[in-house]
Protein backbone atom coordinates (compact mmCIF):
# COMPACT_ATOMS: atom_id res chain seq x y z
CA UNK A 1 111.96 88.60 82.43
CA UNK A 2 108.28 88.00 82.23
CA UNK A 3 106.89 91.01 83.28
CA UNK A 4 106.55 92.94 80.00
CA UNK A 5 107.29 96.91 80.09
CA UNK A 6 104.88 99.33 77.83
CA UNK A 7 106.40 102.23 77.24
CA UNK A 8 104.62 103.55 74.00
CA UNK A 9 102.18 105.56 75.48
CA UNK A 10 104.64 107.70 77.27
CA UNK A 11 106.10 109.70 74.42
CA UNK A 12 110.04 108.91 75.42
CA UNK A 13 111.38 108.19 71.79
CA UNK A 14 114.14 105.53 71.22
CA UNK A 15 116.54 107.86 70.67
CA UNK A 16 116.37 109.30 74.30
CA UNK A 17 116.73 105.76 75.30
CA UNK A 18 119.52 105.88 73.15
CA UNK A 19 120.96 109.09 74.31
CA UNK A 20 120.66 107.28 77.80
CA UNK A 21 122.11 104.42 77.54
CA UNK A 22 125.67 104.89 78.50
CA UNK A 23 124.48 106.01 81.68
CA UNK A 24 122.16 103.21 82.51
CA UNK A 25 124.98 100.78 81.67
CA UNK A 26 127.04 103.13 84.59
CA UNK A 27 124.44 102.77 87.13
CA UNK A 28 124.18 98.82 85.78
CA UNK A 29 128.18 98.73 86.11
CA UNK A 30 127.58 100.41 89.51
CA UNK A 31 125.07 98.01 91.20
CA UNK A 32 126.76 94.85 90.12
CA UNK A 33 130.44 96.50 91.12
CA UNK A 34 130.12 95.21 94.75
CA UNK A 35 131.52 98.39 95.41
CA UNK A 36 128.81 100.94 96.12
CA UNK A 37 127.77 101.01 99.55
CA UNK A 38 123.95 99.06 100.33
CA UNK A 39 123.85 97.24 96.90
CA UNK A 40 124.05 93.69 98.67
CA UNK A 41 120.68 93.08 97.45
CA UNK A 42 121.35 93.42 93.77
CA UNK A 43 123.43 89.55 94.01
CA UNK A 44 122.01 87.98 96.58
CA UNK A 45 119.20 85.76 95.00
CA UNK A 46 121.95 84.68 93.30
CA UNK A 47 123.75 83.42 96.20
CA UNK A 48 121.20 82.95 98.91
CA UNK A 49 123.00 80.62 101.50
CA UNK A 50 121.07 77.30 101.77
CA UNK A 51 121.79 76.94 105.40
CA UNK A 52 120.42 80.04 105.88
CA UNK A 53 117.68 79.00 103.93
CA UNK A 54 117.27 76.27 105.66
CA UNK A 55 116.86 78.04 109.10
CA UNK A 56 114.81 80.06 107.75
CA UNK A 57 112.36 77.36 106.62
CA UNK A 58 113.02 75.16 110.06
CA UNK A 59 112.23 78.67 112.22
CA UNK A 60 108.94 79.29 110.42
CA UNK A 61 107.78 75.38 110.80
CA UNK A 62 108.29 75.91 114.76
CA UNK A 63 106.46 79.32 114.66
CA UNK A 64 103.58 77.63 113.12
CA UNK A 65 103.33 75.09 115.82
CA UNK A 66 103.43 77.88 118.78
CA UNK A 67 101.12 80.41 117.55
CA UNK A 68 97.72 81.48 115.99
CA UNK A 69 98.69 84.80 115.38
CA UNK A 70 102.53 86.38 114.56
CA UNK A 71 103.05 90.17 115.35
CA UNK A 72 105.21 91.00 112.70
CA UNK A 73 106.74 94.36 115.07
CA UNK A 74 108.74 96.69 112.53
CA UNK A 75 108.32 100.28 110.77
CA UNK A 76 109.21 100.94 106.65
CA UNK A 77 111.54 98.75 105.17
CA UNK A 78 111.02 96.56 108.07
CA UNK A 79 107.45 95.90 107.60
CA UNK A 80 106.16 97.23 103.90
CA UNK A 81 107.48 94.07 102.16
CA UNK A 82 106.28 91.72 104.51
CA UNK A 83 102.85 93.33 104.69
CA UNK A 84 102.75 93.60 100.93
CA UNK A 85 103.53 89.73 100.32
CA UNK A 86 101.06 88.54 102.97
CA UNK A 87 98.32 90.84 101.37
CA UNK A 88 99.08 89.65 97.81
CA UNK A 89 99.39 85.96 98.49
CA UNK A 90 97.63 85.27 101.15
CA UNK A 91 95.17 88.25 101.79
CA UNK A 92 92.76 88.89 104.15
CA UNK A 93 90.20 86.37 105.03
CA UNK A 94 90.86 84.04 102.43
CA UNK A 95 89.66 86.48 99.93
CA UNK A 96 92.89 86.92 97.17
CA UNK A 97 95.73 84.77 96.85
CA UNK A 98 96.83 80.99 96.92
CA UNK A 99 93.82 79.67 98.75
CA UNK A 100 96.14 79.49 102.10
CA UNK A 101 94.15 77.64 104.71
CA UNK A 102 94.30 80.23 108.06
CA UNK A 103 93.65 77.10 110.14
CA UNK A 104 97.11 75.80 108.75
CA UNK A 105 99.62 78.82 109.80
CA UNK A 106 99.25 81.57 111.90
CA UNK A 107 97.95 85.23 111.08
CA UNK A 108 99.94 88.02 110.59
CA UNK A 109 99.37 91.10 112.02
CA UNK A 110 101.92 93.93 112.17
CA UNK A 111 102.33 96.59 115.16
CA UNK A 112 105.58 99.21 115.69
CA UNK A 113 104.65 100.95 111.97
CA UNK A 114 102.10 103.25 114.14
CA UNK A 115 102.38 105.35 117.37
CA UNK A 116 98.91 104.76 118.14
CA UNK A 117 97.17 103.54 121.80
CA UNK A 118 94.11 102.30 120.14
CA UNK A 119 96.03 100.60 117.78
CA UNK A 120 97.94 98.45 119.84
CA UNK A 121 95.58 98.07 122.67
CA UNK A 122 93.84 95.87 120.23
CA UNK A 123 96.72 93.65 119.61
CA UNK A 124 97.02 93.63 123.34
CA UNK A 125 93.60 92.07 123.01
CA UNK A 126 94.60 89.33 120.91
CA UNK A 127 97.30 88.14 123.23
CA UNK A 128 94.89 87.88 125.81
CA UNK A 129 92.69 85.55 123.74
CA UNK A 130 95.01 83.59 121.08
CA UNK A 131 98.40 82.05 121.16
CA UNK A 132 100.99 84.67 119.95
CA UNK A 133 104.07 85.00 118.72
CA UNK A 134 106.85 88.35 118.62
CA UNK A 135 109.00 88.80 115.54
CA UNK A 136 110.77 92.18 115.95
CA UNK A 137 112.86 93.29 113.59
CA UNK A 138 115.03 96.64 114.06
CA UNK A 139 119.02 97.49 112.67
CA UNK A 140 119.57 99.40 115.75
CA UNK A 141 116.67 98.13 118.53
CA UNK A 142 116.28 102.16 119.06
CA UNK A 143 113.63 103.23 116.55
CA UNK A 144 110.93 104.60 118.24
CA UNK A 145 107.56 103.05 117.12
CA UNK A 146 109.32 99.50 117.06
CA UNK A 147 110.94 99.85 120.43
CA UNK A 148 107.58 101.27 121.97
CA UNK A 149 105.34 98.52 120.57
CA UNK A 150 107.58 95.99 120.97
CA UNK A 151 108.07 96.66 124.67
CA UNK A 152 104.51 96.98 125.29
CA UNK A 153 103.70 93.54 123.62
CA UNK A 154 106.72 91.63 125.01
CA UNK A 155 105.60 92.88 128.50
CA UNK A 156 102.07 91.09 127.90
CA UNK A 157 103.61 88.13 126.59
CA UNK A 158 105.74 87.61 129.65
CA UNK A 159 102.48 88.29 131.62
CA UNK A 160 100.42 85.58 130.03
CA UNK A 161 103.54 83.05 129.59
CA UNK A 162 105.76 83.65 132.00
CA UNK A 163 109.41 84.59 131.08
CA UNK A 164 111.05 81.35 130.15
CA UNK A 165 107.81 80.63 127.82
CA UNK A 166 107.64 84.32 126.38
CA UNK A 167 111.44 84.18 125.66
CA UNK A 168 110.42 81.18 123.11
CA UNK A 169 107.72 83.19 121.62
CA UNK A 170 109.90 86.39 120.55
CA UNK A 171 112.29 85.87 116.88
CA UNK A 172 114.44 88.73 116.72
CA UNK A 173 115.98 90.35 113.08
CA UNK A 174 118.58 92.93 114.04
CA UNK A 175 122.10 94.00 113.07
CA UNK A 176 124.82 90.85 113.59
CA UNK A 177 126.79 92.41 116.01
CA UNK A 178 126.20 95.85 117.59
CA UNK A 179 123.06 97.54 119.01
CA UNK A 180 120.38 97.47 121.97
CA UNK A 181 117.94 94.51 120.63
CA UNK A 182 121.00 92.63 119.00
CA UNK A 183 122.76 93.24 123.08
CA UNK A 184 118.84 92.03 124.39
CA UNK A 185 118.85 89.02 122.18
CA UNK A 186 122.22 86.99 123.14
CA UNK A 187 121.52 88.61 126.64
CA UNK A 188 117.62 86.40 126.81
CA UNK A 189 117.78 83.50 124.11
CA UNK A 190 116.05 84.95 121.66
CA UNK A 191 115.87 82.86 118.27
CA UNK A 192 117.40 85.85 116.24
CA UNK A 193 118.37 86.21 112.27
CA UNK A 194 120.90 89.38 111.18
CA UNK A 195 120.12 92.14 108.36
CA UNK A 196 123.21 92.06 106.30
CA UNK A 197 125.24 95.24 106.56
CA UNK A 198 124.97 95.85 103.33
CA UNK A 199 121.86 96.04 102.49
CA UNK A 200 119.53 99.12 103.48
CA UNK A 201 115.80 98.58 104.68
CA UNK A 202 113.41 99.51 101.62
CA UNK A 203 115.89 97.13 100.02
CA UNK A 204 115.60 94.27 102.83
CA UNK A 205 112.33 92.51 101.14
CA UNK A 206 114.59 89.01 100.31
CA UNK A 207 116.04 88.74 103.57
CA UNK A 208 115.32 87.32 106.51
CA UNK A 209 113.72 90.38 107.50
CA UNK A 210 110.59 89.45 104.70
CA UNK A 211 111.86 85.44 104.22
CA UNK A 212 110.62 84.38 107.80
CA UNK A 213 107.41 85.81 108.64
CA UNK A 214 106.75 85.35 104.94
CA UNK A 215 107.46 81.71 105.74
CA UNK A 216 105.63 81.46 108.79
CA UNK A 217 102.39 82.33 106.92
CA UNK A 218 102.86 79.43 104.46
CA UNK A 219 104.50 81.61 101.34
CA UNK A 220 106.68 79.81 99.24
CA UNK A 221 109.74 81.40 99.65
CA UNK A 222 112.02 79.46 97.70
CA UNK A 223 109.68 80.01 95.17
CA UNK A 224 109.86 84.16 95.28
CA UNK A 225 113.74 83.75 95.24
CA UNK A 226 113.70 81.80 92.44
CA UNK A 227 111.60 84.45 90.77
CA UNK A 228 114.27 87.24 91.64
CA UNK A 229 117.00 85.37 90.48
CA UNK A 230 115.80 84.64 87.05
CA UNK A 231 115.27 88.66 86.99
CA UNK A 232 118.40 89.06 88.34
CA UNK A 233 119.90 87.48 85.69
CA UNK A 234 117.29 87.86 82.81
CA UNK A 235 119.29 89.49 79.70
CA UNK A 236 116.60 91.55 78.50
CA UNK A 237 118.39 94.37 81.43
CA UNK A 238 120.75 94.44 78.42
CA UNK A 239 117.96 96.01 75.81
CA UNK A 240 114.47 96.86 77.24
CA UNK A 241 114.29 95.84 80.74
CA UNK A 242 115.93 99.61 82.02
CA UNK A 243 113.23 101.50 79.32
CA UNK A 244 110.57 101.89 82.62
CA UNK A 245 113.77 103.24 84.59
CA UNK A 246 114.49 105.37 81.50
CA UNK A 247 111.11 106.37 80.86
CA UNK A 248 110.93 107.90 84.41
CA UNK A 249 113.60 109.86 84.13
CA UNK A 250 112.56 111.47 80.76
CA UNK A 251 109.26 112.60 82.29
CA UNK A 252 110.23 114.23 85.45
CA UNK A 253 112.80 116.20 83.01
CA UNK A 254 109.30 117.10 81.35
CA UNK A 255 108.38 118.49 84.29
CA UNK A 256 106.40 115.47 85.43
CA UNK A 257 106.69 115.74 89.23
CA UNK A 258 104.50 112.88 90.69
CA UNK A 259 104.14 109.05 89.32
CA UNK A 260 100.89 107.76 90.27
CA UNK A 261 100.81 103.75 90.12
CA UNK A 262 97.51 102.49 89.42
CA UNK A 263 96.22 98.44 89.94
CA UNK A 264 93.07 96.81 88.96
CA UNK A 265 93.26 94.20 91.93
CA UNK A 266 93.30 95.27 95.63
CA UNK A 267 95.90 92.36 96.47
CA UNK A 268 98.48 94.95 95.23
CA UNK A 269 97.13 97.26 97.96
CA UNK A 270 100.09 97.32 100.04
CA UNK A 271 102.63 96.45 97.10
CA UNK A 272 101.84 100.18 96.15
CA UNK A 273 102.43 101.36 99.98
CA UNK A 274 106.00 99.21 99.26
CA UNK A 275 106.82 101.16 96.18
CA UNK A 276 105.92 104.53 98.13
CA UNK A 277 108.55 103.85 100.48
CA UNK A 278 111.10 102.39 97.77
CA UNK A 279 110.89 105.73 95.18
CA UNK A 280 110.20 108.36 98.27
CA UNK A 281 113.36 107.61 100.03
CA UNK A 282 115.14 106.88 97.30
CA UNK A 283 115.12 109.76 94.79
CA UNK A 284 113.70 112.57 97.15
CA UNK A 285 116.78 114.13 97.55
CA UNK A 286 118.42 117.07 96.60
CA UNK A 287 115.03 119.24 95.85
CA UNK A 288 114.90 116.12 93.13
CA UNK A 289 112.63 113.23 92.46
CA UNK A 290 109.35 112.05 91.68
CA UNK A 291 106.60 112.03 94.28
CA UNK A 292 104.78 108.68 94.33
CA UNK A 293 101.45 108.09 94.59
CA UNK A 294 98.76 105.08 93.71
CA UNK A 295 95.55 104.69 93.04
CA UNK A 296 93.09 101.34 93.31
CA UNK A 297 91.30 101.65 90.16
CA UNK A 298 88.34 101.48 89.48
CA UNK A 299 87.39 102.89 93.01
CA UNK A 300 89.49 105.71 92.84
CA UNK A 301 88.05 106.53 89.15
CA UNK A 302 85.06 107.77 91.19
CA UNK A 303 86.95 110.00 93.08
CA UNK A 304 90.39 110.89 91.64
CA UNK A 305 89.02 110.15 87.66
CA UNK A 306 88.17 113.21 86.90
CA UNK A 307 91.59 114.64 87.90
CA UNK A 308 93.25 112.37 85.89
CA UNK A 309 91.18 113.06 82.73
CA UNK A 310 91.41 117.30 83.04
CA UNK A 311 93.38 118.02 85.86
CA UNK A 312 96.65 119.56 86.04
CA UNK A 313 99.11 117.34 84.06
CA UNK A 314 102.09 117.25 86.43
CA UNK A 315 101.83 113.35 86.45
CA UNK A 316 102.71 110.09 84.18
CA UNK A 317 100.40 107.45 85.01
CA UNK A 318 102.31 103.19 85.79
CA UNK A 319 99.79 101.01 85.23
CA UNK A 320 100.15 97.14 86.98
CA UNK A 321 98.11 94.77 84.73
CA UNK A 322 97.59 91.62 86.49
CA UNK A 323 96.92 89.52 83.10
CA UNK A 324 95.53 86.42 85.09
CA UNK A 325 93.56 87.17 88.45
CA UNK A 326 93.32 84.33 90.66
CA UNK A 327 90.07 83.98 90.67
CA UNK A 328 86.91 85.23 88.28
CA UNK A 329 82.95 85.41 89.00
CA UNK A 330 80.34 84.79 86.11
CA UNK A 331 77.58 88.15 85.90
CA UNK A 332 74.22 87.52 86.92
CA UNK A 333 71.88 88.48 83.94
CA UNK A 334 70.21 90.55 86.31
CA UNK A 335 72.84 93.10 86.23
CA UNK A 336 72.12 94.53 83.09
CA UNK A 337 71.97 93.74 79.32
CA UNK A 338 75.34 95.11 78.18
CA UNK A 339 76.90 92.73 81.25
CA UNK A 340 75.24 89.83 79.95
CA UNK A 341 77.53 86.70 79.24
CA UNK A 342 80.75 87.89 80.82
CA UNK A 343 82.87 87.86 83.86
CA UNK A 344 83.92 90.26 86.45
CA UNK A 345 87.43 90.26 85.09
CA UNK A 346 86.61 90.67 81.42
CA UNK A 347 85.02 93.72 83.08
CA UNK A 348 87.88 95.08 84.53
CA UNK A 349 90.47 94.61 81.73
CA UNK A 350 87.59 96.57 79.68
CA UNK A 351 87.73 99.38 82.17
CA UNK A 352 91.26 99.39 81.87
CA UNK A 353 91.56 99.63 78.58
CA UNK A 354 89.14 102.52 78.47
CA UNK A 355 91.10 104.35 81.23
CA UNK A 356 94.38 104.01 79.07
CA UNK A 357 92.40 105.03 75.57
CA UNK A 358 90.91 107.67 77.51
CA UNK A 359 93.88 109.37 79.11
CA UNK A 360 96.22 108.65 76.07
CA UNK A 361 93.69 110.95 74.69
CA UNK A 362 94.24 113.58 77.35
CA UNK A 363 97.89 113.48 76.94
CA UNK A 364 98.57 111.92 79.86
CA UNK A 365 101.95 109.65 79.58
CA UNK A 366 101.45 106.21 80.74
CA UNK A 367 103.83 103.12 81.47
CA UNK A 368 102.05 99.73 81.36
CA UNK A 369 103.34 96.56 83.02
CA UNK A 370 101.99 93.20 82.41
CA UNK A 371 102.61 90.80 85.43
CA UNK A 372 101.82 87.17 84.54
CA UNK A 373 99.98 86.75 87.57
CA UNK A 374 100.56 86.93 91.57
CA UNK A 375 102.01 83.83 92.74
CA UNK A 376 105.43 84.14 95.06
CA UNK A 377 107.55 83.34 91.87
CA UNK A 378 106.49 86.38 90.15
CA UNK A 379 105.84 88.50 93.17
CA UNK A 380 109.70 87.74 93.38
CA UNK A 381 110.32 88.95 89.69
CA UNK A 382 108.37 92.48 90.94
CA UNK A 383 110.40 93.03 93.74
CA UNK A 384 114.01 92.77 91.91
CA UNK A 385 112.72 94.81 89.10
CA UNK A 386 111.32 97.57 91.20
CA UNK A 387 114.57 97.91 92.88
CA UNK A 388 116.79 97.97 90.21
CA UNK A 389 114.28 100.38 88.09
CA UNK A 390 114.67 102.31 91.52
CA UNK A 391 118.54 102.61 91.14
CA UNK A 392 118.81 102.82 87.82
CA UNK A 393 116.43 106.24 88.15
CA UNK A 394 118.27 108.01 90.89
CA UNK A 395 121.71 107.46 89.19
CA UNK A 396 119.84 108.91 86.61
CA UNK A 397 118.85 111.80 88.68
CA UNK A 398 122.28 112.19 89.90
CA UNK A 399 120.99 111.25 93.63
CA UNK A 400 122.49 108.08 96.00
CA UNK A 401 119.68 105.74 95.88
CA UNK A 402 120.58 104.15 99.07
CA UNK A 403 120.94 106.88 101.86
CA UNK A 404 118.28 108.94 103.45
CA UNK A 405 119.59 111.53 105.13
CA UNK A 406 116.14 113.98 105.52
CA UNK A 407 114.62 111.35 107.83
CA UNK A 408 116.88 111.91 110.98
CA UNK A 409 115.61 115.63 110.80
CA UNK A 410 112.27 115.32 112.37
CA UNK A 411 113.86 112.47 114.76
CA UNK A 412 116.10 114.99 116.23
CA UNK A 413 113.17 117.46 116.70
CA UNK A 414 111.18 114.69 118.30
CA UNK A 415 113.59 114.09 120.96
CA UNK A 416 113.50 117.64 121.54
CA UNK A 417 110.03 118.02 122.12
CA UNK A 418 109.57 114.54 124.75
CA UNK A 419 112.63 115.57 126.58
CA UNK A 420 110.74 118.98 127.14
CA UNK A 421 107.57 117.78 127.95
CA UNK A 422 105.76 115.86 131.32
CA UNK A 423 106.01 112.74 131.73
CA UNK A 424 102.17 111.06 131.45
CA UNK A 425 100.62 110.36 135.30
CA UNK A 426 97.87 107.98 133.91
């Protein structure tokens, strides 16, 4: 495990990870059972097929022939992970990341996570001018924003290409055997991969569903699996790898009721959205869990700081330390004499430190995590450990983990309301 878990300034005492331990080995015995319904991702970068692999790999070579620009079409877990690996290792306009040349794979832009016209005009714009490709990717085929977009977009493709050409263009994810796009892809040819059964979407990230457009936009893949599996199997889940898990749990029975995560680099931008998703559905069950919330530091000390310093104290504070950006800038002179002779990053590891000093003062609990640096092998290593933190938590809470059972409520209404209102004349 190379991420390394701070839990000292939190105030959770080692004999409440004591007193917890029997039941984090239950919700460890639980997950690795092969029993509990949706833990299919807890083994599988263990056992990743290498044909499937291998398709993956082969499928994300041809996309990068066809297209300029891949329209990643999905909503939550279908989306979030992809969108949070693109940002982090390959970013926008060059800016974070591996150095990824755009000229050598396509873009990735991402429609169905949105219900908006304006939105999606503008990606009907970029059909119009670039070579595109569809990758939808949907359990069911019925979810509303993916079905909407992806009709809209596949309708423009077959207008520019034709429908032999379009039917090339479109990759399909979906559910191995039953549903509408799964029935639409045998029924047109499309290229399609299957979302295991057992496996839910926030916890999808490692399949196919995040593995091929991940691929397509040059991520090393077998790199980020690699990365899970040595967390998979690291041994330190055996002493101080569940204390973050542990620490969470103590806190909200503090009457801590949100968990802010905080980053010092914006490539974690959408890594945080990821997490949202991940904890939200999770653990808010039940009238239980902890809301979560993020904050880019150090822009949001300039607008949420103060808050955090004498607000109300109904949060714990998880810190992502980023030990080794990927890239550093040397301080002009010009900026000022108590900048002189340092970097931008020594900069920002001194504002961290002052944030935790600062709020340690205040009383506010704080977790810190030191991540080696953002490459796919340790972006791999995050993604396993949030997961199982995840589980470990809401087993804690005495909550399933892997259901979400409050979504379908406002679904339901929404039917309601469309089925009672006119249909549009434009």
């Amino acid at each position: 495990m190379d991420l390394k878990i701070d839990i000292s300034r939190t105030g959770v005492t080692k004999e409440q990870l004591k007193n917890c331990a029997p039941k984090v080995e239950e919700a460890m015995e639980k997950l690795w059972s092969g029993q509990e319904e949706y833990t299919g991702w807890v083994k599988l970068p263990l056992q990743y097929g290498q044909d499937e692999l291998e398709h993956l790999l082969n499928t994300a070579a041809l996309i990068q022939t066809q297209c300029e620009i891949l329209i990643v079409i999905g909503v939550g877990g279908s989306y979030l992970g992809t969108r949070a690996a693109v940002h982090a290792l390959v970013g926008p306009d060059e800016i974070y990341g591996s150095g990824l040349s755009p000229k050598s794979y396509p873009e990735i832009k991402f429609a169905g996570n949105n219900i908006s016209g304006t939105y999606h005009s503008q990606l009907l714009e970029d059909i119009r001018k670039k070579d595109v490709c569809l990758c939808v990717i949907s359990k069911s085929g019925t979810t509303t924003e993916t079905s909407i977009a992806f009709a809209i977009l596949k309708a423009a493709l077959i207008e520019k290409y034709g429908k032999e050409e379009a039917v090339k263009r479109i990759y399909a994810i979906t559910d191995k055997a039953a549903g509408s796009l799964r029935e639409e892809a045998e029924r047109e040819g499309y290229e399609s991969f299957e979302i295991p059964d057992d496996i839910g979407g926030r916890y999808s990230v490692l399949t196919s569903v995040g593995l091929l457009p991940m691929a397509a936009a040059g991520i090393d893949i077998k790199s980020m699996l690699a990365g899970a599996a040595a967390m998979a199997s690291s041994t330190e889940w055996d002493y101080n790898g569940t204390d973050y898990a542990v620490a969470r749990y103590e806190l909200m029975k503090t009457g801590k009721q949100i968990e802010i995560v905080e980053y010092y680099e914006p490539q974690l931008d959408f890594f945080a959205e990821w997490l949202k998703q991940l904890f939200g559905e999770s653990e808010g069950k039940e009238g239980k869990g902890l809301f979560p919330s993020s904050l880019h530091l150090t822009t949001d000390l300039h607008s949420m700081g103060q808050f955090l310093q004498e607000g109300n104290q109904i949060f714990f504070e998880t810190i992502l330390n980023v030990k080794k950006p990927a890239r550093d800038l040397p301080i002009p002179n010009e900026a000022g004499g108590l900048f002189e002779g340092k970097s931008m990053n020594e900069v920002n590891r001194a504002a961290l430190e002052a944030v935790l000093a600062a709020h340690e003062a205040s009383g506010v609990p704080m977790v810190k995590i030191d991540i080696p640096e953002i490459n796919a092998y340790y972006f791999g290593q995050l993604i396993y450990f949030f997961e199982t933190s995840c589980s470990i938590t809401a087993y804690l809470m005495g909550v399933n983990p892997f259901n979400q059972p409050g979504v379908e409520r406002y679904k339901s209404e929404m039917k309601k309301m469309l089925q009672q209102s006119q249909p549009c004349k434009a």
